[in-house]
PDB file of N, CA and C in Angstrom:
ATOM      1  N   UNK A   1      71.163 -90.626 -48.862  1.00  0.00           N
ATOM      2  CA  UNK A   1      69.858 -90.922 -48.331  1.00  0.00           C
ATOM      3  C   UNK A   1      69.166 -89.645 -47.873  1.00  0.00           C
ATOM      4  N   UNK A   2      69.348 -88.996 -46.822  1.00  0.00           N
ATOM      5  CA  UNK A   2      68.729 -88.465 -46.178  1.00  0.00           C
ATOM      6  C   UNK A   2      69.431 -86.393 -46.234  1.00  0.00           C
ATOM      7  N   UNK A   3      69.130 -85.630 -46.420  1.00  0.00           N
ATOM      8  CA  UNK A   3      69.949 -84.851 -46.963  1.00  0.00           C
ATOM      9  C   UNK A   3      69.865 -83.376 -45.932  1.00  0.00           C
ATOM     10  N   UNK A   4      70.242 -83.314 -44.619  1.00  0.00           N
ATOM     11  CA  UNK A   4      69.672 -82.194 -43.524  1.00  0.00           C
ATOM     12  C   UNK A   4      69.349 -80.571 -44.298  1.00  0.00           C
ATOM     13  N   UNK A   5      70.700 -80.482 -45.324  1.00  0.00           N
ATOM     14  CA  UNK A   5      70.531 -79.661 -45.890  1.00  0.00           C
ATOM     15  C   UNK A   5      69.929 -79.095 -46.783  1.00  0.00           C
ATOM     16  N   UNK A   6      68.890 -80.042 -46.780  1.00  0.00           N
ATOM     17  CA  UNK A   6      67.728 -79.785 -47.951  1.00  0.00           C
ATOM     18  C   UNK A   6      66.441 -80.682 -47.302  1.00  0.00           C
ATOM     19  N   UNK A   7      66.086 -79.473 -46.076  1.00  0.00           N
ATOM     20  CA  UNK A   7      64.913 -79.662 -45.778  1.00  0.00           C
ATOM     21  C   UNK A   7      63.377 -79.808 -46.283  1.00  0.00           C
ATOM     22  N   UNK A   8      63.196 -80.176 -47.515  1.00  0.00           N
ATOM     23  CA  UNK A   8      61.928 -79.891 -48.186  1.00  0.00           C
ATOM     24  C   UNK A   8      61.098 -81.362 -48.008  1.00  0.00           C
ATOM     25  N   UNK A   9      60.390 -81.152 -47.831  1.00  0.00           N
ATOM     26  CA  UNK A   9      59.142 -82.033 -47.416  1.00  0.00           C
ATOM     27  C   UNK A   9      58.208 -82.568 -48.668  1.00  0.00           C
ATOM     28  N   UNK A  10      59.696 -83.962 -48.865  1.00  0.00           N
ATOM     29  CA  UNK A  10      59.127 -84.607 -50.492  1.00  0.00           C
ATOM     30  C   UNK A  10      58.585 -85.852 -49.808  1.00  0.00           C
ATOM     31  N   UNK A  11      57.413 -86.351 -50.666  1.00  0.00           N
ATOM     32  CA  UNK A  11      57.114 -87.847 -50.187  1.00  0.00           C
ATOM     33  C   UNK A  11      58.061 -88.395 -50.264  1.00  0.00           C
ATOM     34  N   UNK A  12      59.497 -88.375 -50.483  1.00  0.00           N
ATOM     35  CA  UNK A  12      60.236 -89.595 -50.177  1.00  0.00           C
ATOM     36  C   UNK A  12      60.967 -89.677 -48.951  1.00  0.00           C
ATOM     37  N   UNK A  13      61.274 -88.462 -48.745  1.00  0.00           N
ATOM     38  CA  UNK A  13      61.691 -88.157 -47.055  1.00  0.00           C
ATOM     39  C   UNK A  13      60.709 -88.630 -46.466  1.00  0.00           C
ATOM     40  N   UNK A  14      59.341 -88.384 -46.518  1.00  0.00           N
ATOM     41  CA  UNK A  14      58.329 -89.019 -45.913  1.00  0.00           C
ATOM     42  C   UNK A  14      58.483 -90.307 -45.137  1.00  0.00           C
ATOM     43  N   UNK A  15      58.805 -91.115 -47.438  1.00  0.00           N
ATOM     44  CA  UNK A  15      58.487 -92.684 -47.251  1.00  0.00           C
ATOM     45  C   UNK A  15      59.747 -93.027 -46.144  1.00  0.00           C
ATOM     46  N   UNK A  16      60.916 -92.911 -46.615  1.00  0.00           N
ATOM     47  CA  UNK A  16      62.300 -93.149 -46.079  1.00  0.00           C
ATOM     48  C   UNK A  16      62.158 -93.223 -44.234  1.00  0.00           C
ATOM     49  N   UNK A  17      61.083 -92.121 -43.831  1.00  0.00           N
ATOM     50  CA  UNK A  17      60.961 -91.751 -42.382  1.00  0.00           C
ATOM     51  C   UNK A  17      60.507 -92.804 -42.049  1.00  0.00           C
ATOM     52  N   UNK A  18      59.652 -93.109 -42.463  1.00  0.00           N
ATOM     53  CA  UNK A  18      58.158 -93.647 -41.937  1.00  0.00           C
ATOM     54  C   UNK A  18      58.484 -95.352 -41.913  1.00  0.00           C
ATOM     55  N   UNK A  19      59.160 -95.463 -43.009  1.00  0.00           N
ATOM     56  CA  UNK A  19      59.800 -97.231 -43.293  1.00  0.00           C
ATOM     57  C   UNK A  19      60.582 -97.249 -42.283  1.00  0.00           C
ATOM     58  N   UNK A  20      61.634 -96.521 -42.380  1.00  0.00           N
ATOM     59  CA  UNK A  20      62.477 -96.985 -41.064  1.00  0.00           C
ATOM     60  C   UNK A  20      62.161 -96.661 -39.769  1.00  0.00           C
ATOM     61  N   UNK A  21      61.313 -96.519 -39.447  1.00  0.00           N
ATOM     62  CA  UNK A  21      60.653 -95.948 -37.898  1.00  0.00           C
ATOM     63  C   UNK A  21      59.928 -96.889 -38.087  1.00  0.00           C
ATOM     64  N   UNK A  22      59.183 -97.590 -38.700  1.00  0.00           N
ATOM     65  CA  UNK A  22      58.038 -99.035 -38.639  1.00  0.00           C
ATOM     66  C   UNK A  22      59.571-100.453 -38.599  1.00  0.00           C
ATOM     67  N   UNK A  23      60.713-100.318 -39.856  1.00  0.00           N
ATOM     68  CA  UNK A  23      61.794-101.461 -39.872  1.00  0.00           C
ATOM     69  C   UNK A  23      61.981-101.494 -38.205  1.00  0.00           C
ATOM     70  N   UNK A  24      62.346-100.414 -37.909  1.00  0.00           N
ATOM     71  CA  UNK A  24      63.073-100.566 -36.625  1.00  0.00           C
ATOM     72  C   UNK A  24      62.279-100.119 -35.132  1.00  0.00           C
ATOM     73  N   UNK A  25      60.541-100.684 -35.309  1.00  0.00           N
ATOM     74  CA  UNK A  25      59.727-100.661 -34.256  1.00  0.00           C
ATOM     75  C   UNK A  25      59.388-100.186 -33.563  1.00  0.00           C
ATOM     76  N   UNK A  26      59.550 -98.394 -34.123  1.00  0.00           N
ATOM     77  CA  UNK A  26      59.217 -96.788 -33.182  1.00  0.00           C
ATOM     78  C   UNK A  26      58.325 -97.161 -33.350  1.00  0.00           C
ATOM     79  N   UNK A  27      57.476 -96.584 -32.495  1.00  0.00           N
ATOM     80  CA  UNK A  27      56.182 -95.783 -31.849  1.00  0.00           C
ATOM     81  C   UNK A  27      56.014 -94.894 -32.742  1.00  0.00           C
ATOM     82  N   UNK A  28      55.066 -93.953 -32.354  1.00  0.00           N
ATOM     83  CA  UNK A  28      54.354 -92.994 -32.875  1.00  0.00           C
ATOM     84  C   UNK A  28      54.951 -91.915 -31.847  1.00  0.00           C
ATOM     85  N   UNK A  29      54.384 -92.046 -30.450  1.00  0.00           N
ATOM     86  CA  UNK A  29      54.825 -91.740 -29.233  1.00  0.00           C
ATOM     87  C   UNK A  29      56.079 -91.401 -28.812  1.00  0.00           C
ATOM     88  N   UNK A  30      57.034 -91.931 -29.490  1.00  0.00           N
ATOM     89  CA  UNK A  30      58.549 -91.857 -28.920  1.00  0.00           C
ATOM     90  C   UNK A  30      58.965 -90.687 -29.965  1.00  0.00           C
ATOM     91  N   UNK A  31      58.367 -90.529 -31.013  1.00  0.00           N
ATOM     92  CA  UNK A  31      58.946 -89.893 -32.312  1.00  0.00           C
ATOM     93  C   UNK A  31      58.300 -88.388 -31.635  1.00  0.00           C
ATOM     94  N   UNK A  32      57.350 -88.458 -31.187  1.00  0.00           N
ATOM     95  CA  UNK A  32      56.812 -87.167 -31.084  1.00  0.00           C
ATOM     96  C   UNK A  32      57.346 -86.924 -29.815  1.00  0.00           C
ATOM     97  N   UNK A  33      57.654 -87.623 -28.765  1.00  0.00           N
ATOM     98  CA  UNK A  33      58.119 -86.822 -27.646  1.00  0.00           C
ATOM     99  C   UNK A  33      59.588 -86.518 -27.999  1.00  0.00           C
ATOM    100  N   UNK A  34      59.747 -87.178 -28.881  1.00  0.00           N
ATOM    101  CA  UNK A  34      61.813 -86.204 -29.111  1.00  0.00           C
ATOM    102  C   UNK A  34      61.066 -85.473 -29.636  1.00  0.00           C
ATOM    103  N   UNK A  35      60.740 -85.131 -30.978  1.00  0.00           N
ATOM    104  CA  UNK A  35      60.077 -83.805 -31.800  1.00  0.00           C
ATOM    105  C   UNK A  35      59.957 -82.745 -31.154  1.00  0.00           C
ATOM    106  N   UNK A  36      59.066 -83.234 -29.673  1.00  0.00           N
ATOM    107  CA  UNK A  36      58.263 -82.364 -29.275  1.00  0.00           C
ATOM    108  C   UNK A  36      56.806 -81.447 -29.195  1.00  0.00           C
ATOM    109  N   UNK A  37      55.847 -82.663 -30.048  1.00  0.00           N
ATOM    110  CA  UNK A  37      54.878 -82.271 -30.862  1.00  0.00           C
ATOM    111  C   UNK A  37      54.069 -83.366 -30.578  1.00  0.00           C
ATOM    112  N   UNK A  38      52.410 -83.293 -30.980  1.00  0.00           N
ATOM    113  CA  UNK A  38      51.727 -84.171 -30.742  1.00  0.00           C
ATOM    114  C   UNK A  38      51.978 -85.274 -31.346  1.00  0.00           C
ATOM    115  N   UNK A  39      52.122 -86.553 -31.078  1.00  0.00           N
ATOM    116  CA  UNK A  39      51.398 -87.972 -31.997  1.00  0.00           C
ATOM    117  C   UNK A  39      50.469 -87.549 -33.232  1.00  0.00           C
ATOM    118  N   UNK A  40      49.241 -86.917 -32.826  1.00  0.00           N
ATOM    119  CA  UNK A  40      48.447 -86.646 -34.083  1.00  0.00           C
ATOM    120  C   UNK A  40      49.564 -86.287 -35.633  1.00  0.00           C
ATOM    121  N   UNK A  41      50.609 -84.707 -35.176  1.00  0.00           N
ATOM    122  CA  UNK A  41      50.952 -84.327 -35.946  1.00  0.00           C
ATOM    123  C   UNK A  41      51.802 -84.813 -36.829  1.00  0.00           C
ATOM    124  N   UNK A  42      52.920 -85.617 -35.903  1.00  0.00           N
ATOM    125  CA  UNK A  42      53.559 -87.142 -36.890  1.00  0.00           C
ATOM    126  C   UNK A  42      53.088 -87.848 -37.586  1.00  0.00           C
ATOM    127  N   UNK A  43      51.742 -88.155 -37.149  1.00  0.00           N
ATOM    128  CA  UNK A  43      50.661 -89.381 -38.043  1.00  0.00           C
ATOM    129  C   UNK A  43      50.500 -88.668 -39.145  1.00  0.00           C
ATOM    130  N   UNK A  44      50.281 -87.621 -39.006  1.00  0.00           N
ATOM    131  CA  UNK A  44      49.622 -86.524 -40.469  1.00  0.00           C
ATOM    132  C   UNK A  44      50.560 -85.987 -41.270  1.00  0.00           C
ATOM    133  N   UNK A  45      52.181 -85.892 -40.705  1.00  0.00           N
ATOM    134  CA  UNK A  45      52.876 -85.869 -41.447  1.00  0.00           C
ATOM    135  C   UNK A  45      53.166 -86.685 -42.429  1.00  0.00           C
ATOM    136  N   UNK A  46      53.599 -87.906 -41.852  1.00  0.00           N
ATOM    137  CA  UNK A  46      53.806 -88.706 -42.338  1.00  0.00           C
ATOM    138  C   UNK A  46      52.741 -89.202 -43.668  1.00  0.00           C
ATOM    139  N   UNK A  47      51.766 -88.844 -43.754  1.00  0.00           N
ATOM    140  CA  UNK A  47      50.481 -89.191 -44.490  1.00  0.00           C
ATOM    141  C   UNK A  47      50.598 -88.135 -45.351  1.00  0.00           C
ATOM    142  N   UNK A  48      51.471 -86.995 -45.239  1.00  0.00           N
ATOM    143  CA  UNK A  48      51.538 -85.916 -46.557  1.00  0.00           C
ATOM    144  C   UNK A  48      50.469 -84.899 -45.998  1.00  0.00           C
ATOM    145  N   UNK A  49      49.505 -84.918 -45.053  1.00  0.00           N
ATOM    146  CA  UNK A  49      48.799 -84.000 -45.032  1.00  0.00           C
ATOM    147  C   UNK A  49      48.921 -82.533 -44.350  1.00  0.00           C
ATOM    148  N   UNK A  50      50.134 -82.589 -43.444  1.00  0.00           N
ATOM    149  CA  UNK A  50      50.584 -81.445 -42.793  1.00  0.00           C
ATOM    150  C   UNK A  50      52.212 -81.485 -43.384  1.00  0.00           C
ATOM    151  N   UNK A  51      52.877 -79.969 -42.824  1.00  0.00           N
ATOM    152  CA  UNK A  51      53.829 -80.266 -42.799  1.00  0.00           C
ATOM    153  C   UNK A  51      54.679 -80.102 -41.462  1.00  0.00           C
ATOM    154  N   UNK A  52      56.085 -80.046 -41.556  1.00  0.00           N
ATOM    155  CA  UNK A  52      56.660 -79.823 -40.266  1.00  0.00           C
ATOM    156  C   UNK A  52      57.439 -78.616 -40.582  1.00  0.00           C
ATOM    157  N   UNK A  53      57.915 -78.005 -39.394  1.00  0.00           N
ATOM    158  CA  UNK A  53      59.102 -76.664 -39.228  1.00  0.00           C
ATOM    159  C   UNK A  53      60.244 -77.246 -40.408  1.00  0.00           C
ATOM    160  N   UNK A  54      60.725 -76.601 -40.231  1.00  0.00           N
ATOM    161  CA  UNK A  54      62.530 -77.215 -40.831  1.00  0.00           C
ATOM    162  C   UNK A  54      63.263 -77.541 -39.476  1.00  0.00           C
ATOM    163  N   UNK A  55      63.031 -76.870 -38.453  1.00  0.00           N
ATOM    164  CA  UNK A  55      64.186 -77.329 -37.402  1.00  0.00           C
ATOM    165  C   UNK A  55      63.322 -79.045 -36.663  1.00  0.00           C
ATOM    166  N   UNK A  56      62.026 -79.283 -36.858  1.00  0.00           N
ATOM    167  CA  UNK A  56      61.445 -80.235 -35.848  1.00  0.00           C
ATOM    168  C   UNK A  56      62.019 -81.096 -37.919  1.00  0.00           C
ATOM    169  N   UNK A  57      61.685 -80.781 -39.187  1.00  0.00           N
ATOM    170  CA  UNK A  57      62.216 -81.825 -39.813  1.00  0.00           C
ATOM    171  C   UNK A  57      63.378 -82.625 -39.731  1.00  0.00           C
ATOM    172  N   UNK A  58      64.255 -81.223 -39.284  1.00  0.00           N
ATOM    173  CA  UNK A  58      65.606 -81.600 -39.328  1.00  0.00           C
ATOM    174  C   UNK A  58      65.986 -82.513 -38.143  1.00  0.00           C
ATOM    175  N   UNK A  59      65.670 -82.543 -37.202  1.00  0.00           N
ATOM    176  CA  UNK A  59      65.599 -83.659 -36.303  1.00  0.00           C
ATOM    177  C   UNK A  59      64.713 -84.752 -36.543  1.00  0.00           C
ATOM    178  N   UNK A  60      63.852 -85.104 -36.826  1.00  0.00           N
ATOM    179  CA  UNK A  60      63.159 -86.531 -37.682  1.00  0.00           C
ATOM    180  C   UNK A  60      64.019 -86.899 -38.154  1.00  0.00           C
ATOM    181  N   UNK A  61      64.943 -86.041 -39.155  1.00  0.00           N
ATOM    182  CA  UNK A  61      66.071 -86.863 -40.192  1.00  0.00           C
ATOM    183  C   UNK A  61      66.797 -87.516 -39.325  1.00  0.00           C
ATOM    184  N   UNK A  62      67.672 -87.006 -38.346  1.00  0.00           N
ATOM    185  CA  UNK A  62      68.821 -86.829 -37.825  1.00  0.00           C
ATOM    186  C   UNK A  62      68.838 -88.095 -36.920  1.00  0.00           C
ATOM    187  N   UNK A  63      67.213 -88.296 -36.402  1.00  0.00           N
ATOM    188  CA  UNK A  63      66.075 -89.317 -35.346  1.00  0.00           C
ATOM    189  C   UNK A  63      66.546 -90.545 -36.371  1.00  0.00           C
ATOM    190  N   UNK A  64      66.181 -90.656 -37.807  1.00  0.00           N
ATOM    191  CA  UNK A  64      66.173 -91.555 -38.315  1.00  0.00           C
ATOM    192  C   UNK A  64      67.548 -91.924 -38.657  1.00  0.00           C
ATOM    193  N   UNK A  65      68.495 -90.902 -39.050  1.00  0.00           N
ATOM    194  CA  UNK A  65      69.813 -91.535 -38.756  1.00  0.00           C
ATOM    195  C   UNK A  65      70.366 -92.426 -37.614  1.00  0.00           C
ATOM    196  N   UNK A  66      69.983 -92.038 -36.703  1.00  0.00           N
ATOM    197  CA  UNK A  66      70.418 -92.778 -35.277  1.00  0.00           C
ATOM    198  C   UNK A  66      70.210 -93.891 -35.256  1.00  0.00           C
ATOM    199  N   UNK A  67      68.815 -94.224 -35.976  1.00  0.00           N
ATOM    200  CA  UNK A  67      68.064 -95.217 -36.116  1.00  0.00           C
ATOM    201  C   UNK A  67      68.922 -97.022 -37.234  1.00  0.00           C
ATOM    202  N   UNK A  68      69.406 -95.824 -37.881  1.00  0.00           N
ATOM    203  CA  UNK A  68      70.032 -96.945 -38.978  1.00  0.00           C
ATOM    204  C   UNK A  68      71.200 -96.826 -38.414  1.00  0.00           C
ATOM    205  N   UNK A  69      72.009 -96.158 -37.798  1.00  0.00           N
ATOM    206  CA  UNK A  69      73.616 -97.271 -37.036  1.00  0.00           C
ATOM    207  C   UNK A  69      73.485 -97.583 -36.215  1.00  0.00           C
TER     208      UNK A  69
END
């Protein structure tokens, strides 16, 4: 699924993020205060229009792992 070691910022990491953070009833808000980053910038990630660090990606992943066990 989800691959830390290959941080690249494909729409499917995107989709994969974004589905399971809506399946399992995150916020917008909660995602960005672990991140550490605005709400705006999650929204826009997620939408393909910005991107993120590798170390704030690599925790989204890691966020969404937690998420699925």
């Amino acid at each position: 699924m989800y691959n830390a070691k290959l941080p690249e910022q494909t729409s499917s990491i995107r989709e994969e993020c974004r589905m399971t953070r809506l399946k399992k009833r995150v916020k917008l808000r909660e995602v960005a205060d672990h991140l550490g980053c605005e709400l705006e910038h999650v929204s826009r990630w997620e939408n393909g229009k910005v991107n993120f660090s590798k170390k704030r990606l690599i925790k989204y992943i890691e966020l969404c792992k937690e998420w699925q066990s």
